[in-house]
Protein backbone atom coordinates (compact mmCIF):
# COMPACT_ATOMS: atom_id res chain seq x y z
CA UNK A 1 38.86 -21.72 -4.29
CA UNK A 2 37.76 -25.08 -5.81
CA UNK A 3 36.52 -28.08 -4.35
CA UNK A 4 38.84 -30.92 -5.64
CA UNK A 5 36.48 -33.66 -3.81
CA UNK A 6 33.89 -35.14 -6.23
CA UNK A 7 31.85 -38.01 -5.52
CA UNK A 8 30.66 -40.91 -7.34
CA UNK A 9 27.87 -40.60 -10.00
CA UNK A 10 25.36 -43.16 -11.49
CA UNK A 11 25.69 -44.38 -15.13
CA UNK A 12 21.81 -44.60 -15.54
CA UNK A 13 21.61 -47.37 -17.86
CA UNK A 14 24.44 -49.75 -16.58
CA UNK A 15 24.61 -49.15 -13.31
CA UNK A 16 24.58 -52.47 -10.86
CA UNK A 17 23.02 -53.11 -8.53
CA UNK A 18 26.27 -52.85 -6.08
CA UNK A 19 27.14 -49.39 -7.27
CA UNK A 20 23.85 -47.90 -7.20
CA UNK A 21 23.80 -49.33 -2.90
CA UNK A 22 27.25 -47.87 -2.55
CA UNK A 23 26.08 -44.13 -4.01
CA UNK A 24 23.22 -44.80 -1.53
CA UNK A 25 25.27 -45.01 1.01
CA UNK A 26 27.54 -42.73 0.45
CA UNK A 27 24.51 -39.89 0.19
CA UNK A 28 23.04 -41.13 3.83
CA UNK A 29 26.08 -40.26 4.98
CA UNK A 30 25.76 -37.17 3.39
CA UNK A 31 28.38 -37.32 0.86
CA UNK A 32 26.73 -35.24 -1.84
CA UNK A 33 28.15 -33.33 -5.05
CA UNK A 34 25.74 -29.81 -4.22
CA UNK A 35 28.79 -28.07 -2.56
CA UNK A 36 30.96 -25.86 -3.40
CA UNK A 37 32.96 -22.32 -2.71
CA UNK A 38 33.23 -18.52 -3.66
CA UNK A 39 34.96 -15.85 -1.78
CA UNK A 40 33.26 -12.66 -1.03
CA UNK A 41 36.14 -9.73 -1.64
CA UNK A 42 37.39 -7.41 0.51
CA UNK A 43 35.30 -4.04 0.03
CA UNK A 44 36.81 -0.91 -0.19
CA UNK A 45 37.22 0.37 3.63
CA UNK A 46 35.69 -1.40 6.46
CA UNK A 47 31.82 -1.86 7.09
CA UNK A 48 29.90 0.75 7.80
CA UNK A 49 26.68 -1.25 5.96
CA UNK A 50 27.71 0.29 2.39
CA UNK A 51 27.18 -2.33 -0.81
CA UNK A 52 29.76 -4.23 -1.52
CA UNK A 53 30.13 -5.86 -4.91
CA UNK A 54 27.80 -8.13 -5.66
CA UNK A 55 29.37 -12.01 -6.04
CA UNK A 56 27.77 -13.79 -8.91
CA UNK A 57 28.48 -17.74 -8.31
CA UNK A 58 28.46 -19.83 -11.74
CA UNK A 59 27.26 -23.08 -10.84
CA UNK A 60 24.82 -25.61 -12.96
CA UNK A 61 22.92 -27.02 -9.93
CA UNK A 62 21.55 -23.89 -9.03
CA UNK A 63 18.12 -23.07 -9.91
CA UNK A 64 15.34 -20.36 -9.64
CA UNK A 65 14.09 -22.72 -7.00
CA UNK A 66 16.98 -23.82 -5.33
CA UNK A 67 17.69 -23.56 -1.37
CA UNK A 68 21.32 -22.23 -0.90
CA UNK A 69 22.52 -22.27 2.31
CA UNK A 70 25.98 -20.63 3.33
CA UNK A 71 28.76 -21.36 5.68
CA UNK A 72 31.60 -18.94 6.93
CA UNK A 73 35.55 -20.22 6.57
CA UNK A 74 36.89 -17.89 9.14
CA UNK A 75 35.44 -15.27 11.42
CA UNK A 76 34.89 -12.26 9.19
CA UNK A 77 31.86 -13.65 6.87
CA UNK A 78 29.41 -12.13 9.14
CA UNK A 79 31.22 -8.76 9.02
CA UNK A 80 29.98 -9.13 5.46
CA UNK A 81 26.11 -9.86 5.95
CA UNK A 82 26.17 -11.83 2.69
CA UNK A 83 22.87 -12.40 1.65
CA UNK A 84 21.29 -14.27 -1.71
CA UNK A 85 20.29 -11.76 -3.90
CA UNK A 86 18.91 -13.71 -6.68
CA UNK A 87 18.97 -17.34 -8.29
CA UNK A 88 18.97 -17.92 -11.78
CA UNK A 89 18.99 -21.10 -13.65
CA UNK A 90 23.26 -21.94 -13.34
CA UNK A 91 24.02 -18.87 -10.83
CA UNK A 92 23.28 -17.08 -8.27
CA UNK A 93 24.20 -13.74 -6.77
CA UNK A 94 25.08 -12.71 -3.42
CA UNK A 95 24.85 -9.18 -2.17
CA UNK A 96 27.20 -8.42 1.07
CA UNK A 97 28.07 -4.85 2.68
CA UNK A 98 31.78 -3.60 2.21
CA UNK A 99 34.36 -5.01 4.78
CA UNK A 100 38.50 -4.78 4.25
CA UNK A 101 38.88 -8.51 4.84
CA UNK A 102 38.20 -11.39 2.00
CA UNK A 103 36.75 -14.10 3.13
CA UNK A 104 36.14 -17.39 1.66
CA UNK A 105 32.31 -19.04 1.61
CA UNK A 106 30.94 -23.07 1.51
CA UNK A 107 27.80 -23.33 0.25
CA UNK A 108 25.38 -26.26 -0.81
CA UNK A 109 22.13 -26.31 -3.12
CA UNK A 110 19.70 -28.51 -2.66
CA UNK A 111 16.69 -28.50 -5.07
């Protein structure tokens, strides 16, 4: 699942003076482009706290450094216990125990 919404970015040598205000805004209001989705899969029976497959999430923003913070799209996602494994410079893994449901993940990175 992709995010289709992407917000406004800065030219940094032309930018005016208006546009660089309405970005402000727009990121006070917390309109930010350090979101984005992965879907942790169905395992291969139903819980019972074995590993499930590990998800690794391709995404340039990440860091070694970077907070990532998770947020469930339907009731199963803590069924999974998803968990970041590692970050990595443009990924970043998540571990999760088996469970015979997908479900689908928002996350955001910040740093």
């Amino acid at each position: 699942m992709t995010k289709t919404t992407n917000h406004r970015i800065l030219n940094p040598i032309r930018a005016t003076t208006r546009e660089v205000a309405e970005v402000l805004n727009r990121t006070v209001d917390g309109k930010l482009n350090s979101t984005g989705t992965f879907t942790l899969p169905a395992g291969g029976g139903g819980g019972g706290g074995s590993a499930g497959v590990d998800v690794t999430v391709t995404d340039p923003r990440a860091g070694k450094e970077s907070v990532i913070l998770m947020s469930p799209i339907g009731t199963h996602f803590y069924n999974h216990d998803p968990y970041i494994k590692t970050k990595n410079n443009g990924s970043f893994v998540v571990g999760h125990s088996n469970h015979g449901v997908a479900v689908d993940v928002d996350y955001v990175i910040i740093g």
